[in-house]
N, C-alpha and C. Protein backbone atom coordinates (compact mmCIF):
# COMPACT_ATOMS: atom_id res chain seq x y z
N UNK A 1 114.19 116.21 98.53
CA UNK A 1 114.48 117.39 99.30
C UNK A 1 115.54 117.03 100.34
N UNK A 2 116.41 117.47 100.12
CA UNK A 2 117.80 117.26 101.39
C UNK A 2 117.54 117.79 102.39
N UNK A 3 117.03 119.11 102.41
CA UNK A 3 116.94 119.79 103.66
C UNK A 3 115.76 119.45 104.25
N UNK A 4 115.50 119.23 105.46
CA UNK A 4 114.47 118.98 107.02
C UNK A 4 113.56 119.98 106.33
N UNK A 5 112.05 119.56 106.09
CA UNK A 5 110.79 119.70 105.85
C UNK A 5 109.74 119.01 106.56
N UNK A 6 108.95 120.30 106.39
CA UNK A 6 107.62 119.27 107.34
C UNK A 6 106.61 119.22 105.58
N UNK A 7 106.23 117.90 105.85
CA UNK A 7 105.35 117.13 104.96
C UNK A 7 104.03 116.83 105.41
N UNK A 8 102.91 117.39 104.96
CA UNK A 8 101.60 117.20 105.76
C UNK A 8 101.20 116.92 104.43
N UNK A 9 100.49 115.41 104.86
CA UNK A 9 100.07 114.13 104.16
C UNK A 9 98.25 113.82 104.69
N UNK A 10 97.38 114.05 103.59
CA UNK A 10 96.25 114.02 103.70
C UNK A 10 95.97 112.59 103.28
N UNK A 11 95.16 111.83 104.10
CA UNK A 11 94.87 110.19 103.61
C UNK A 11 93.33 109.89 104.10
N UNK A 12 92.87 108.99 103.42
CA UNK A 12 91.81 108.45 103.90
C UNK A 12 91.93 106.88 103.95
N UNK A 13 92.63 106.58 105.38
CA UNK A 13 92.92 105.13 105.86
C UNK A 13 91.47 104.14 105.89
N UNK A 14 91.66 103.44 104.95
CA UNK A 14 90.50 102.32 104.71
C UNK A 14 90.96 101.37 105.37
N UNK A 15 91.98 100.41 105.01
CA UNK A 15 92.51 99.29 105.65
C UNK A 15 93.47 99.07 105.97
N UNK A 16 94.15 97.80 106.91
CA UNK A 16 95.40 97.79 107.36
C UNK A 16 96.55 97.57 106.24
N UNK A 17 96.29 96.39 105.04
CA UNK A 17 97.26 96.16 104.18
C UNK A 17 97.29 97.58 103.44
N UNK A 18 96.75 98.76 103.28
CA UNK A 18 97.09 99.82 102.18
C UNK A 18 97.69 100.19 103.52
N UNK A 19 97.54 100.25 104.64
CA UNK A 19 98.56 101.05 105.38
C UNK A 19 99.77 100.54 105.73
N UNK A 20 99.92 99.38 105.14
CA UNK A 20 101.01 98.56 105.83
C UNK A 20 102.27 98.85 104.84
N UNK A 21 101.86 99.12 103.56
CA UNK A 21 102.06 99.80 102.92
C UNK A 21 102.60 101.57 103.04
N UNK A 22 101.64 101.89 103.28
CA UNK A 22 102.41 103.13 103.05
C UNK A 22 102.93 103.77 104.65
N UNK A 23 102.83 102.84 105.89
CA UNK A 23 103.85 103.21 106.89
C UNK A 23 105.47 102.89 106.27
N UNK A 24 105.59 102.07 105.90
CA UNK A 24 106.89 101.43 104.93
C UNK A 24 107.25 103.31 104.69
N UNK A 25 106.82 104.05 103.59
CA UNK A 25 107.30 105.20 102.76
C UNK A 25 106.77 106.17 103.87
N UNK A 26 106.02 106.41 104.98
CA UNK A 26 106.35 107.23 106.26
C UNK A 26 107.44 107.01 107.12
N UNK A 27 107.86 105.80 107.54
CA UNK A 27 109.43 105.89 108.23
C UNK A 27 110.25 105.92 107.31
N UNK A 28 110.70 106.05 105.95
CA UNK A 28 111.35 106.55 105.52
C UNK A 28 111.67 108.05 105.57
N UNK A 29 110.46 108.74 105.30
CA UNK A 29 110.33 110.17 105.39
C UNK A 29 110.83 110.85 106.84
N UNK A 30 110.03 109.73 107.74
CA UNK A 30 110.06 110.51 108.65
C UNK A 30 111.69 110.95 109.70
N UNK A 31 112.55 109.68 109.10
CA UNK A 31 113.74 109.90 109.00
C UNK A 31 114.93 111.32 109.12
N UNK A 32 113.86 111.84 108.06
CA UNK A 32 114.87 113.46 107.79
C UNK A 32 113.92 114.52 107.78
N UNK A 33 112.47 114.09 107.58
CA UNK A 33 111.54 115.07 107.81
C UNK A 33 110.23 115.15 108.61
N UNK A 34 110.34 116.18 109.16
CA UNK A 34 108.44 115.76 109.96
C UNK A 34 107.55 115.73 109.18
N UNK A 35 106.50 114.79 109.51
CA UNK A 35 105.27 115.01 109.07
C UNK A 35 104.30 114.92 109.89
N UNK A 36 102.78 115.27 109.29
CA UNK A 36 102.18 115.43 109.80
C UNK A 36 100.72 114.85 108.83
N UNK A 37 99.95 114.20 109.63
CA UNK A 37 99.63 113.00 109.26
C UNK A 37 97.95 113.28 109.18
N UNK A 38 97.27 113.59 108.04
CA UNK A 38 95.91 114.24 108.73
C UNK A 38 94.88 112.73 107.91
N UNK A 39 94.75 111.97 109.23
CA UNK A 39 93.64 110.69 107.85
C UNK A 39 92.63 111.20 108.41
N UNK A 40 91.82 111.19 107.27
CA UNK A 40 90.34 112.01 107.18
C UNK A 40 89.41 110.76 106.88
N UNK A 41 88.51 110.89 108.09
CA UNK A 41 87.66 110.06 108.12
C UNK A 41 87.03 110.20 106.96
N UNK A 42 86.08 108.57 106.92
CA UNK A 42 85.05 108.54 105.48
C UNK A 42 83.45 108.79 106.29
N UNK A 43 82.86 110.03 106.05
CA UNK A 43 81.41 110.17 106.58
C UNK A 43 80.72 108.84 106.34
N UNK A 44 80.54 108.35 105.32
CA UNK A 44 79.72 107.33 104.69
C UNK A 44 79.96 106.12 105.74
N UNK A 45 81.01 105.92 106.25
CA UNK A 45 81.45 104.20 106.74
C UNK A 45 80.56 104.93 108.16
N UNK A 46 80.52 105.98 108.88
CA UNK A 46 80.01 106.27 110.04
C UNK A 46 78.17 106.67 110.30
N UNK A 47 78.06 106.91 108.85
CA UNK A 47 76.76 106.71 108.44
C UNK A 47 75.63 105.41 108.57
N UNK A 48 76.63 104.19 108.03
CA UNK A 48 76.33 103.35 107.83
C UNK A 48 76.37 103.03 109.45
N UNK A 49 77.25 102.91 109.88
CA UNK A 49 77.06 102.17 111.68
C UNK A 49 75.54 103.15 112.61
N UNK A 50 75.78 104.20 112.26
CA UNK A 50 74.37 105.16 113.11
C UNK A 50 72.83 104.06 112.80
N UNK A 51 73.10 104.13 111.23
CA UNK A 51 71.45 103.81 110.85
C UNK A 51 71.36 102.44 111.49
N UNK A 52 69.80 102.38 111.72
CA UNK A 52 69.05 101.51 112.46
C UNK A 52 68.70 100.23 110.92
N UNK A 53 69.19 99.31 110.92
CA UNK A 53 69.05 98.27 110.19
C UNK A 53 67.52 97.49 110.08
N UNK A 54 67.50 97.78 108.81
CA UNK A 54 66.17 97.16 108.73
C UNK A 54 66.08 95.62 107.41
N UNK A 55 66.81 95.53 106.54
CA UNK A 55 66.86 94.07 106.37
C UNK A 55 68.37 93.84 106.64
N UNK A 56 68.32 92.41 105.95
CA UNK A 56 70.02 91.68 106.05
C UNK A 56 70.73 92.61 105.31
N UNK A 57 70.65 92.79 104.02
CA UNK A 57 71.70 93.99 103.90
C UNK A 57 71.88 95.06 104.56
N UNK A 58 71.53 95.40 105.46
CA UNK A 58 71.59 96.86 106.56
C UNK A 58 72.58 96.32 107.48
N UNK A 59 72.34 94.84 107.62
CA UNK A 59 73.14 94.42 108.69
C UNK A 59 74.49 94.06 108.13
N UNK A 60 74.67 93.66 106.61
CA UNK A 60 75.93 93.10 106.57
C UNK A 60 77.08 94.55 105.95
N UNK A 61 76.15 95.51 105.41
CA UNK A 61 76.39 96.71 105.56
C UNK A 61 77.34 97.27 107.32
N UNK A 62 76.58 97.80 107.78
CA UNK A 62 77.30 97.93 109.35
C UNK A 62 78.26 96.69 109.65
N UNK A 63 78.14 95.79 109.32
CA UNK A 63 79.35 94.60 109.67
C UNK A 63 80.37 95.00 109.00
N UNK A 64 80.99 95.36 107.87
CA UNK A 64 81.33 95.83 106.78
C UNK A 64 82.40 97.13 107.64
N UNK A 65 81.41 97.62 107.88
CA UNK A 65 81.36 99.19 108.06
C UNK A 65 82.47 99.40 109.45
N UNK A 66 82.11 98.67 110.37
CA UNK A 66 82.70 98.21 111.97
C UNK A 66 83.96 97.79 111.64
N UNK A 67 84.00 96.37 110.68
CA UNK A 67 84.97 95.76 110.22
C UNK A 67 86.16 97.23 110.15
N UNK A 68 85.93 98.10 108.91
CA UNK A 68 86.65 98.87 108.44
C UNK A 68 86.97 100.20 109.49
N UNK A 69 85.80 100.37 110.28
CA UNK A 69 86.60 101.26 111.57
C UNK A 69 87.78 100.69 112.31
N UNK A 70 87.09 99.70 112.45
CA UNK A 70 88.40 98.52 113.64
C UNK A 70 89.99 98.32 112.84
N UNK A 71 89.79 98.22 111.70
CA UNK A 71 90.84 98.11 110.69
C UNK A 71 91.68 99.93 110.65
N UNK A 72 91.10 100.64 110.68
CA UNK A 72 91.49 102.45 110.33
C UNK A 72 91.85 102.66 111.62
N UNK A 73 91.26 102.17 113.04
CA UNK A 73 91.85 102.68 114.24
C UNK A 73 92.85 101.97 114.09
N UNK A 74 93.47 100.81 113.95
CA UNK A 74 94.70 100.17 114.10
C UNK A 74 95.81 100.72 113.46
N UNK A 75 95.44 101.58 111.92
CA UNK A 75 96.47 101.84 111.38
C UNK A 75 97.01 103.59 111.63
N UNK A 76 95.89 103.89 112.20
CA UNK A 76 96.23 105.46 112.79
C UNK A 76 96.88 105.13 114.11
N UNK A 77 96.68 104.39 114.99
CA UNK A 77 97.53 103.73 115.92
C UNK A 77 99.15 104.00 116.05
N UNK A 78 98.79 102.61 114.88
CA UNK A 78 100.72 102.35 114.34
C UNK A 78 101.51 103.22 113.70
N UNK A 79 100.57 104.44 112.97
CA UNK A 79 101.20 105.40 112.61
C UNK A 79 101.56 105.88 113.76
N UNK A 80 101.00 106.74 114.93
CA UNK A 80 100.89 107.33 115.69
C UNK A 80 102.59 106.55 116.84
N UNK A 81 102.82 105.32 116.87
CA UNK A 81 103.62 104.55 117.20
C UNK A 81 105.04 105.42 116.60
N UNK A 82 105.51 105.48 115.45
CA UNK A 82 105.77 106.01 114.33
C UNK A 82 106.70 107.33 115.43
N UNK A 83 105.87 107.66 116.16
CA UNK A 83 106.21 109.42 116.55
C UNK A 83 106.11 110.37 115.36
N UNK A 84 104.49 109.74 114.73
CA UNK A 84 103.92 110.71 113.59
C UNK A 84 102.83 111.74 113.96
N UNK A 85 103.02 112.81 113.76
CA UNK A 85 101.91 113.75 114.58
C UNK A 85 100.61 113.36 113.33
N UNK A 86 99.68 112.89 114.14
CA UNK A 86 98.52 112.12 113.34
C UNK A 86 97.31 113.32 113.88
N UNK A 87 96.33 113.58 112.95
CA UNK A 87 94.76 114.10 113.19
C UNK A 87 94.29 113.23 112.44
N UNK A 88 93.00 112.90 112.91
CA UNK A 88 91.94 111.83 113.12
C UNK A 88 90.74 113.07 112.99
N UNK A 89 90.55 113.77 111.50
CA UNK A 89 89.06 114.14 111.22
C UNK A 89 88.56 114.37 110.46
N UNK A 90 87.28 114.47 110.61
CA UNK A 90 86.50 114.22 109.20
C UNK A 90 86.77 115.79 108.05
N UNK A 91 86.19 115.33 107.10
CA UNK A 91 86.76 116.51 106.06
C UNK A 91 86.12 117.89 106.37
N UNK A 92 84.98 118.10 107.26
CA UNK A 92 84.49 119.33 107.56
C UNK A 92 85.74 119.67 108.51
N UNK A 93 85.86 119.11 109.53
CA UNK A 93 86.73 119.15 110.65
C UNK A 93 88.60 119.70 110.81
N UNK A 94 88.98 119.57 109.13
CA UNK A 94 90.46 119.38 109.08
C UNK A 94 91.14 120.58 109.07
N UNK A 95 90.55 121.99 108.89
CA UNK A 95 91.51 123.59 108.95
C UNK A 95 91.69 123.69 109.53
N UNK A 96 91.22 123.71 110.78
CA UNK A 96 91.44 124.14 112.61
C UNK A 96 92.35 123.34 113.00
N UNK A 97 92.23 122.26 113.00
CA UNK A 97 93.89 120.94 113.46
C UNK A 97 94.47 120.87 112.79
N UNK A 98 94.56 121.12 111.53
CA UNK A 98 95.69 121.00 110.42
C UNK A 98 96.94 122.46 110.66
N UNK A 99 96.00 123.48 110.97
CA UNK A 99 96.78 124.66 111.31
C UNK A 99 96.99 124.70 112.95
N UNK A 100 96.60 124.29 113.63
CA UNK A 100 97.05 123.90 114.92
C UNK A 100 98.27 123.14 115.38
N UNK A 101 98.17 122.18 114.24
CA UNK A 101 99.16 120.64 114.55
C UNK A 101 100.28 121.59 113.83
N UNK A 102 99.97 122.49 112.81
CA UNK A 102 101.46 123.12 112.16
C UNK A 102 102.11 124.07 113.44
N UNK A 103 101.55 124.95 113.83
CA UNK A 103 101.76 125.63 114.74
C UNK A 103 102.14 124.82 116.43
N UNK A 104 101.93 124.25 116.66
CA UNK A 104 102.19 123.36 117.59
C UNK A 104 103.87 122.69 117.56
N UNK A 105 103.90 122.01 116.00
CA UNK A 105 105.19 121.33 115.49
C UNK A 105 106.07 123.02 115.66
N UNK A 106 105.74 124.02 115.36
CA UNK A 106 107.09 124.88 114.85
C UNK A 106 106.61 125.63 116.30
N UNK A 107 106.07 125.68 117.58
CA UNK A 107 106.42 126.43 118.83
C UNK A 107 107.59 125.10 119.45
N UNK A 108 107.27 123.83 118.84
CA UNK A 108 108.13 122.53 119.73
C UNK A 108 109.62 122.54 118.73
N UNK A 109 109.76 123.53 118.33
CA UNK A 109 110.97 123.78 117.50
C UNK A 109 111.42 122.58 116.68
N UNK A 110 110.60 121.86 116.75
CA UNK A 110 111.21 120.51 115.53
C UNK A 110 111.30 120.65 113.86
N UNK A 111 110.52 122.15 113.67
CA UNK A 111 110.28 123.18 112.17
C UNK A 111 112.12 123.63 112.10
């Protein structure tokens, strides 16, 4: 597409190397077009940190689980570094900011 588009990109950021990865093909984009960046949390990884551990696998579970939050905040971060308009929510959560963050981008005339 030659002409200036906004690109709203749905992801579910697991780890830093798949993101290290695909920030590479977001500053490209973001070059000539906005985007807008919606990584949708995984319920399950936040599941796992709530519950109360009851053997060793419960625990290496939540280790696991922490590991991979600590890893997903870093790469929504560096996106965010980027001057990528990023939402950070879970999949119930994403109509209301997804149509917000659009409307927001085209009152800041960058549409």
């Amino acid at each position: 597409q030659r002409k200036r588009s906004l690109i709203i990109i749905l992801s579910d950021i697991t780890d830093l190397e798949t993101s290290q990865r695909m920030r590479g093909a977001l500053y490209s984009l973001s070059k000539r077009h906005v985007l807008l960046f919606a990584a949708i949390q995984t319920p399950v990884i936040a599941g796992y940190l709530a519950q109360e551990p009851h053997a060793v696998v419960d625990v290496a579970r939540k280790a696991v689980a922490l590991r991979l939050l600590r890893e997903r905040e870093k790469a929504v971060h560096h996106i965010r570094k980027m001057n990528i308009k990023v939402l950070d929510v879970t999949p119930e959560e994403l109509t209301t900011p997804l149509i917000n963050g659009y409307l927001e981008l085209r009152e800041s005339g960058v549409l």
